[in-house]
C-alpha atoms as a PDB file:
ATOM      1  CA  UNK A   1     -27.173  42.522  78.261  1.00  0.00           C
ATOM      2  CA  UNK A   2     -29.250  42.861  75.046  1.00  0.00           C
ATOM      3  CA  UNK A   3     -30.488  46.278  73.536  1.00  0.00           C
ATOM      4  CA  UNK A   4     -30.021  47.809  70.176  1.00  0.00           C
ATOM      5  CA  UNK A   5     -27.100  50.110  68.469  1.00  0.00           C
ATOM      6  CA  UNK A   6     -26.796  52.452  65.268  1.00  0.00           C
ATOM      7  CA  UNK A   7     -23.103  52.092  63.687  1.00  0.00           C
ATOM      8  CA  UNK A   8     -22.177  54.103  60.793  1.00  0.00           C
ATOM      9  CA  UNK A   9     -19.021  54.329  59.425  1.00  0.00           C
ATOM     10  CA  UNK A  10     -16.472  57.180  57.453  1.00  0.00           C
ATOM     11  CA  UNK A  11     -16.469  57.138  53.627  1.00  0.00           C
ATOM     12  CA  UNK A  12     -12.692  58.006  53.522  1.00  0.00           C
ATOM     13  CA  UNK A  13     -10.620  55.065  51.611  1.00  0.00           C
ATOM     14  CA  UNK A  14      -8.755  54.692  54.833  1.00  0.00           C
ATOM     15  CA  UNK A  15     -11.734  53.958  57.100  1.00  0.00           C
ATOM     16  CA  UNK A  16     -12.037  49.790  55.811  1.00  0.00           C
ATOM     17  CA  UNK A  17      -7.952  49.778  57.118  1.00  0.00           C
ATOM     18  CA  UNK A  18      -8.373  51.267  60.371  1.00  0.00           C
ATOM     19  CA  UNK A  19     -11.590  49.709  61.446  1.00  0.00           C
ATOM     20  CA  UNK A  20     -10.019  46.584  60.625  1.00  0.00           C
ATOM     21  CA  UNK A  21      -7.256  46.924  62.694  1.00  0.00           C
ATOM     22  CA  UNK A  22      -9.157  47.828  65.566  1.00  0.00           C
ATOM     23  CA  UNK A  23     -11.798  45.324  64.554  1.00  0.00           C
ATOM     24  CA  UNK A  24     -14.739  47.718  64.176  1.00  0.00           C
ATOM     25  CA  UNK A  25     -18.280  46.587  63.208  1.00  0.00           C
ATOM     26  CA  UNK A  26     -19.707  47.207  59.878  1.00  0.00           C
ATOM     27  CA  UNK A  27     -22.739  50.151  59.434  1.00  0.00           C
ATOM     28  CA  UNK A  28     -26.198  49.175  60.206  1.00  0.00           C
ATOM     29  CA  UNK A  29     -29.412  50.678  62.027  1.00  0.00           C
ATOM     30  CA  UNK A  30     -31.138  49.243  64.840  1.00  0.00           C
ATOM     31  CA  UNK A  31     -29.093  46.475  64.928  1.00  0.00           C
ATOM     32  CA  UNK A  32     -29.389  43.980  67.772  1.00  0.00           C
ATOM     33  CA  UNK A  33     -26.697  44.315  70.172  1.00  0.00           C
ATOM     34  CA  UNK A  34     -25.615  41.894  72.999  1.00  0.00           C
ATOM     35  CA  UNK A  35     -22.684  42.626  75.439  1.00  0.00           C
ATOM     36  CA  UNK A  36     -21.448  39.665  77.801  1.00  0.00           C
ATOM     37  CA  UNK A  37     -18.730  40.771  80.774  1.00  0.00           C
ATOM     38  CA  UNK A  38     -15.722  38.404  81.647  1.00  0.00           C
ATOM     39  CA  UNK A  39     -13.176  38.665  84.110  1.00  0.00           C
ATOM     40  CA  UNK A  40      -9.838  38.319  82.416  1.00  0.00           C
ATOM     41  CA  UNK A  41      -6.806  38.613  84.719  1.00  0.00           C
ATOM     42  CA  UNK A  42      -6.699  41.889  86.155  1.00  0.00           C
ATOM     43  CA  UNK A  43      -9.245  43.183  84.122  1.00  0.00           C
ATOM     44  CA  UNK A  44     -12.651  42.275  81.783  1.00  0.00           C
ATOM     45  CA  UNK A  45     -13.262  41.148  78.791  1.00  0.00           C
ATOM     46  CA  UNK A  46     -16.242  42.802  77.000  1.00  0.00           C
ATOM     47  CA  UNK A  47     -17.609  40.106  74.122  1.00  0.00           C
ATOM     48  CA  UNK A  48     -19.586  42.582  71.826  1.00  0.00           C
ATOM     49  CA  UNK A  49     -21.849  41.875  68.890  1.00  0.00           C
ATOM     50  CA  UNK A  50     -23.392  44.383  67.020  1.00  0.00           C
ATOM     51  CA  UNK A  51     -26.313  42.611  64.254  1.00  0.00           C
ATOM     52  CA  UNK A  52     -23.775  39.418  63.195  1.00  0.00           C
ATOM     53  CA  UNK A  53     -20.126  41.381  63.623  1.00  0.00           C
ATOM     54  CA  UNK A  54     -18.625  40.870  66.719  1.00  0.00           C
ATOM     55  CA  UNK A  55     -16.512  42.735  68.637  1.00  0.00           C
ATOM     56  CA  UNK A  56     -14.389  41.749  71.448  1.00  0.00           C
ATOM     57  CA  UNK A  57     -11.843  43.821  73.533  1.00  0.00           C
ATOM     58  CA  UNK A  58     -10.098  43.905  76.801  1.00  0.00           C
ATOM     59  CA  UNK A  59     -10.283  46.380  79.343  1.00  0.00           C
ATOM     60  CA  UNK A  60      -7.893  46.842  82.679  1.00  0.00           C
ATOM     61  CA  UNK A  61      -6.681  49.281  85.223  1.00  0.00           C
ATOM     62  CA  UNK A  62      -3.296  50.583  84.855  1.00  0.00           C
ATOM     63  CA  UNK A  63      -1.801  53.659  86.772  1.00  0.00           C
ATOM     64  CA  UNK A  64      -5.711  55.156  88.099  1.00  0.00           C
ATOM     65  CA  UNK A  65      -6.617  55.142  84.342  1.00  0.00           C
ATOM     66  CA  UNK A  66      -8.596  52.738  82.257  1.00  0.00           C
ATOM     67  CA  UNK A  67      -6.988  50.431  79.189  1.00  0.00           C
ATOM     68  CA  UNK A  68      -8.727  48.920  76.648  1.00  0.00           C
ATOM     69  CA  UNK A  69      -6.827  46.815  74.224  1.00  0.00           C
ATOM     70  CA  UNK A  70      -9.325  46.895  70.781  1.00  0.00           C
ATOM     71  CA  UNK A  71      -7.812  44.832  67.947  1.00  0.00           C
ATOM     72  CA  UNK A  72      -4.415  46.224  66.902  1.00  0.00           C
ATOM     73  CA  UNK A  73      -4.823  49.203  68.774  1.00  0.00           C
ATOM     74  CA  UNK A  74      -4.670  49.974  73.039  1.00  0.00           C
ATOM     75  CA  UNK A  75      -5.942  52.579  74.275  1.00  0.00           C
ATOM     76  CA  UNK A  76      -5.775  54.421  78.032  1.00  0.00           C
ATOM     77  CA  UNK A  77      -8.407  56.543  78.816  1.00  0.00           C
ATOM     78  CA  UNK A  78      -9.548  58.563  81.996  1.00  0.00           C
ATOM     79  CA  UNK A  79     -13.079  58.553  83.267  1.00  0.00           C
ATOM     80  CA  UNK A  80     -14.802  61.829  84.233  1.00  0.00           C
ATOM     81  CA  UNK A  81     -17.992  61.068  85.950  1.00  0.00           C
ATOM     82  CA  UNK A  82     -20.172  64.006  84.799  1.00  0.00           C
ATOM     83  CA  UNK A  83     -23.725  65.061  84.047  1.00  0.00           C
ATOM     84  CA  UNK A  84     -25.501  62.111  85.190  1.00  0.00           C
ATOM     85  CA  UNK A  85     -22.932  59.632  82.593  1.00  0.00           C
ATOM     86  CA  UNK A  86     -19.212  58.723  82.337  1.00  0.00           C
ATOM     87  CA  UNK A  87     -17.116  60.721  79.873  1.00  0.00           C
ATOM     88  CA  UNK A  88     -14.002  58.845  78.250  1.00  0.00           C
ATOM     89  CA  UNK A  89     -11.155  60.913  77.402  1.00  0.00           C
ATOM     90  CA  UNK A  90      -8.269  59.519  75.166  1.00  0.00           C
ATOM     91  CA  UNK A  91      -4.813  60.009  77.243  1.00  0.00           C
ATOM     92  CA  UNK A  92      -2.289  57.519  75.094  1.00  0.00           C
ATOM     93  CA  UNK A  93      -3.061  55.583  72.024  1.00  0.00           C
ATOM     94  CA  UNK A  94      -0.313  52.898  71.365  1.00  0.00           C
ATOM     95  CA  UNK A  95      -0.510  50.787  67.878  1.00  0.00           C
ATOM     96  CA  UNK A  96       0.362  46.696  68.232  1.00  0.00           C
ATOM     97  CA  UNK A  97       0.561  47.318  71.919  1.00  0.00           C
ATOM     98  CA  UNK A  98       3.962  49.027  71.457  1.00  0.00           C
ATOM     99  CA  UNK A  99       4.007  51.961  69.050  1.00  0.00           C
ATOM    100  CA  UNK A 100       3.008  55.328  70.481  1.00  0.00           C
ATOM    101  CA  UNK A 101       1.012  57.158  68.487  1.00  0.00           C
ATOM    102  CA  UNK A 102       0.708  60.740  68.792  1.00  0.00           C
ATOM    103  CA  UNK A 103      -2.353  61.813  70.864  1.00  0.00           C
ATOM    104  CA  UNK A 104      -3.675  65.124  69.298  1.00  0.00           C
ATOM    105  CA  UNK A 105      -4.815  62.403  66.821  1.00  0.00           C
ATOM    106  CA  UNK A 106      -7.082  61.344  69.035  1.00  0.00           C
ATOM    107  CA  UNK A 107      -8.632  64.532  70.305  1.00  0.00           C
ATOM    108  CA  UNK A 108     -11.813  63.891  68.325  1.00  0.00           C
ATOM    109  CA  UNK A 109     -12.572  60.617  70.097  1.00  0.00           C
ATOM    110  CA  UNK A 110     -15.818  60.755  72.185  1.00  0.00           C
ATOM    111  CA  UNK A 111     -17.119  58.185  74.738  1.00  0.00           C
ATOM    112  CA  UNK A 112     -20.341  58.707  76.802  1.00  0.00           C
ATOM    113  CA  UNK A 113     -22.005  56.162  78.744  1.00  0.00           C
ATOM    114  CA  UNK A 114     -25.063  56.504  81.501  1.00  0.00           C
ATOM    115  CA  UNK A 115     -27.909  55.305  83.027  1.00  0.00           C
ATOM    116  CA  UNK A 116     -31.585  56.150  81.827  1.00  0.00           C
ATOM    117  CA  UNK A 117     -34.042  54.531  83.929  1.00  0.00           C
ATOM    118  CA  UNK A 118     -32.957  50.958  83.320  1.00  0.00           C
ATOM    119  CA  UNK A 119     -31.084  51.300  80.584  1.00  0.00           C
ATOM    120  CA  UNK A 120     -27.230  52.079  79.647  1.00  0.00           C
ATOM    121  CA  UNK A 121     -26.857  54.151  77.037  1.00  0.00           C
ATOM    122  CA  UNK A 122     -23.395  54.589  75.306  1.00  0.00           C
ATOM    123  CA  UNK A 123     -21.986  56.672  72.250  1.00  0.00           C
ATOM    124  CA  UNK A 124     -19.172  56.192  70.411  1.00  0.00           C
ATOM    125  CA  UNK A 125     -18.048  58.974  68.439  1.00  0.00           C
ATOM    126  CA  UNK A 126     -14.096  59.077  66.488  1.00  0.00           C
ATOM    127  CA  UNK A 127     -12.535  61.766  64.277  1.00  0.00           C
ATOM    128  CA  UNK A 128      -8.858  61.573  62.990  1.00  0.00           C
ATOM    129  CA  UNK A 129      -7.625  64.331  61.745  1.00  0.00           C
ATOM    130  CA  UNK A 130      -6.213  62.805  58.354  1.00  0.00           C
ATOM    131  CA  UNK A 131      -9.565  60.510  57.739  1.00  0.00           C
ATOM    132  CA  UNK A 132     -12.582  62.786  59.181  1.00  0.00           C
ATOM    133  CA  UNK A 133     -15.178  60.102  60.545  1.00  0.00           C
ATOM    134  CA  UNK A 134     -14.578  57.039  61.296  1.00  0.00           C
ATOM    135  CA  UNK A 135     -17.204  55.344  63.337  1.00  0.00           C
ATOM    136  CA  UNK A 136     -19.310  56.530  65.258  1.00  0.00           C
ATOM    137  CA  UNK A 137     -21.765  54.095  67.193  1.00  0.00           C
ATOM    138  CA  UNK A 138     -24.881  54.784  69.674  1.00  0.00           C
ATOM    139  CA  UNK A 139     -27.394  52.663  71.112  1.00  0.00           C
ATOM    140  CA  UNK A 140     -28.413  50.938  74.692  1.00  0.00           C
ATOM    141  CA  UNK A 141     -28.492  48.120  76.205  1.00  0.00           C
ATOM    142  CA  UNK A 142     -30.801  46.488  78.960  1.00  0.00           C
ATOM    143  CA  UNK A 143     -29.376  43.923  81.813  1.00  0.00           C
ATOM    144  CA  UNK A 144     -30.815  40.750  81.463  1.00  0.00           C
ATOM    145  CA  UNK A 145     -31.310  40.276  85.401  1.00  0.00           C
ATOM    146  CA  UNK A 146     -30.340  37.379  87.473  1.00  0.00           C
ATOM    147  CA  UNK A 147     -29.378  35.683  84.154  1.00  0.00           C
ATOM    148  CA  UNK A 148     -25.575  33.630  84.299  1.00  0.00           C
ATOM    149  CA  UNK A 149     -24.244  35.914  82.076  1.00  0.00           C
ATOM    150  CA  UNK A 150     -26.615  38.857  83.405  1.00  0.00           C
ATOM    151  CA  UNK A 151     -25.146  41.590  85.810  1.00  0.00           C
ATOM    152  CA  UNK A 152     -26.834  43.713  88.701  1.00  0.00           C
ATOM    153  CA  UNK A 153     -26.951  47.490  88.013  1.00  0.00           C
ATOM    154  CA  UNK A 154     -23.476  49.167  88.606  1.00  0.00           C
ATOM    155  CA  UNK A 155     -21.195  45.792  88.874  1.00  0.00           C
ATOM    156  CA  UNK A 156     -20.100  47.052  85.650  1.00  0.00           C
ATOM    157  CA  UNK A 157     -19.167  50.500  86.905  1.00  0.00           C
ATOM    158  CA  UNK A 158     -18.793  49.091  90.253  1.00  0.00           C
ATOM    159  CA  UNK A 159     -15.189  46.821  88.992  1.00  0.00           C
ATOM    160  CA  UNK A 160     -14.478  50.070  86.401  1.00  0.00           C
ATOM    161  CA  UNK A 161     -14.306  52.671  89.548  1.00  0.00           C
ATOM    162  CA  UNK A 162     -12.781  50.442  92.040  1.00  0.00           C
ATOM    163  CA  UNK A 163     -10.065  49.835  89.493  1.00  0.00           C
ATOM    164  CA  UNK A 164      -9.805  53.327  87.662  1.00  0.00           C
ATOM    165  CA  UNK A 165     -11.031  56.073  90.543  1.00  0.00           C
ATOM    166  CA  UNK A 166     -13.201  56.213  93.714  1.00  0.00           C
ATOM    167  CA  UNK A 167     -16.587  55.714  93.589  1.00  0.00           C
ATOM    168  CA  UNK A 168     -17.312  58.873  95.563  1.00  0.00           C
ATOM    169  CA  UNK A 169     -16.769  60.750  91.689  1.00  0.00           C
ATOM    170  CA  UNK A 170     -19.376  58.988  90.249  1.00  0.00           C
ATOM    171  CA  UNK A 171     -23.013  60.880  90.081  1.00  0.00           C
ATOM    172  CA  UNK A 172     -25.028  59.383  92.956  1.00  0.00           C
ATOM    173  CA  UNK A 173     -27.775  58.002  90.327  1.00  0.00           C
ATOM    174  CA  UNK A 174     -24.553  56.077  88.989  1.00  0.00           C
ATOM    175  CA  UNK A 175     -22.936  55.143  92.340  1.00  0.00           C
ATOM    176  CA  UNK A 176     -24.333  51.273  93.034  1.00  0.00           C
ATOM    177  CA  UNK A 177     -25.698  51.369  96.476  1.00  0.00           C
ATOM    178  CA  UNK A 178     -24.391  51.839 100.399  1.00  0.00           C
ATOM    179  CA  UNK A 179     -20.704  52.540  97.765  1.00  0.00           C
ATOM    180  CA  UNK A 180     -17.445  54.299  99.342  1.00  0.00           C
ATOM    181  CA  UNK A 181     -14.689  56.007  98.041  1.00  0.00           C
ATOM    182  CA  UNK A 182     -12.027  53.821  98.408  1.00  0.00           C
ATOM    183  CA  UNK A 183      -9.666  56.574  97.753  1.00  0.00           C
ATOM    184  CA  UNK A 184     -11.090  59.381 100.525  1.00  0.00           C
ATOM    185  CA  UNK A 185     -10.638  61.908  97.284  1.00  0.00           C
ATOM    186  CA  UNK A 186     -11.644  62.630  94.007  1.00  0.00           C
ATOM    187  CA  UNK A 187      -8.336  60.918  92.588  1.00  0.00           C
ATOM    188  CA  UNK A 188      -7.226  61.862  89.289  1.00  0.00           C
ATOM    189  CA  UNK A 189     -10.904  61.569  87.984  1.00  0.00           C
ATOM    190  CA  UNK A 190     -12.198  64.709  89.154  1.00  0.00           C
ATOM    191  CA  UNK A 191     -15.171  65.100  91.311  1.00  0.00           C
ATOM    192  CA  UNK A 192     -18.281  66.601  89.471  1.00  0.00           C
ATOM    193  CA  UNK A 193     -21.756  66.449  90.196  1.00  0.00           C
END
């Protein structure tokens, strides 16, 4: 997938640190962004670059919730489907894979993704407490279709709510086509449309 992203980054001293760690990109406006999906194990690998800084993490199901494992830093979210998009909320943060870190540090972390028209649209918006901003980044991205590395509309949410909660939660305009629940419920994701 190839579309287009705004990054911009805190101005506290510890911003440089953390994005490090979690291997953040660098600011920049209208930067070209590619994204290429992997299976990896259980889970996917998501090979981003944003301009000429890449970033790479790994995402997997664990529990009915969503990991990502982002540099230095893991984190488990759970997906809300609502509004026509997919909400992530921060449940557990752990540093190095093994540190817990408290999670009312992470209460101003916002993820959005969704569909307009035929392009997915994501924002990425974190606040710490002790550093104010830290990132936030925005853009889209448009499947390149019937390409090898290319994807159909939804496989991407399709693998994400098989593994993390039914597909009957998702919006319908989300929901890839003739798609069940495979739970019969709403799960632990609740149902909103």
């Amino acid at each position: 997938s190839v579309g287009q992203a705004r990054i911009v980054r805190g101005c506290d001293w510890l911003v440089p640190l953390l994005a490090a760690l979690a291997r953040l990109p660098k600011d920049g406006d209208a930067l070209p962004t590619e994204v290429a999906f992997r299976a990896h194990g259980q889970g996917e690998q998501w090979a981003r670059r944003f301009g000429r800084w890449p970033m790479v993490s790994r995402l997997w199901a664990h529990e009915g919730y969503l990991r990502e494992q982002l540099g230095a830093v893991r984190f488990e979210f759970d997906l809300q489907a609502r509004e026509g998009g997919t909400d992530w909320s921060v449940r557990r943060v752990w540093a190095f894979g093994l540190l817990p870190l408290p999670r009312r540090w992470f209460g101003g972390v916002r993820c959005r993704e969704a569909w307009q028209g035929e392009r997915y649209t994501f924002l990425v918006d974190v606040t710490l407490p002790w550093v104010g901003a830290l990132i936030r980044y925005e853009g889209w991205l448009e499947p390149q279709w019937g390409r090898r590395r290319g994807w159909q509309r939804g496989d991407r949410i399709r693998w994400r709510m098989r593994a993390v909660q039914p597909l009957g939660a998702l919006p319908a305009a989300l929901r890839p086509q003739g798609a069940q629940s495979l739970c019969g419920g709403a799960g632990r994701a609740g149902q909103r449309e």
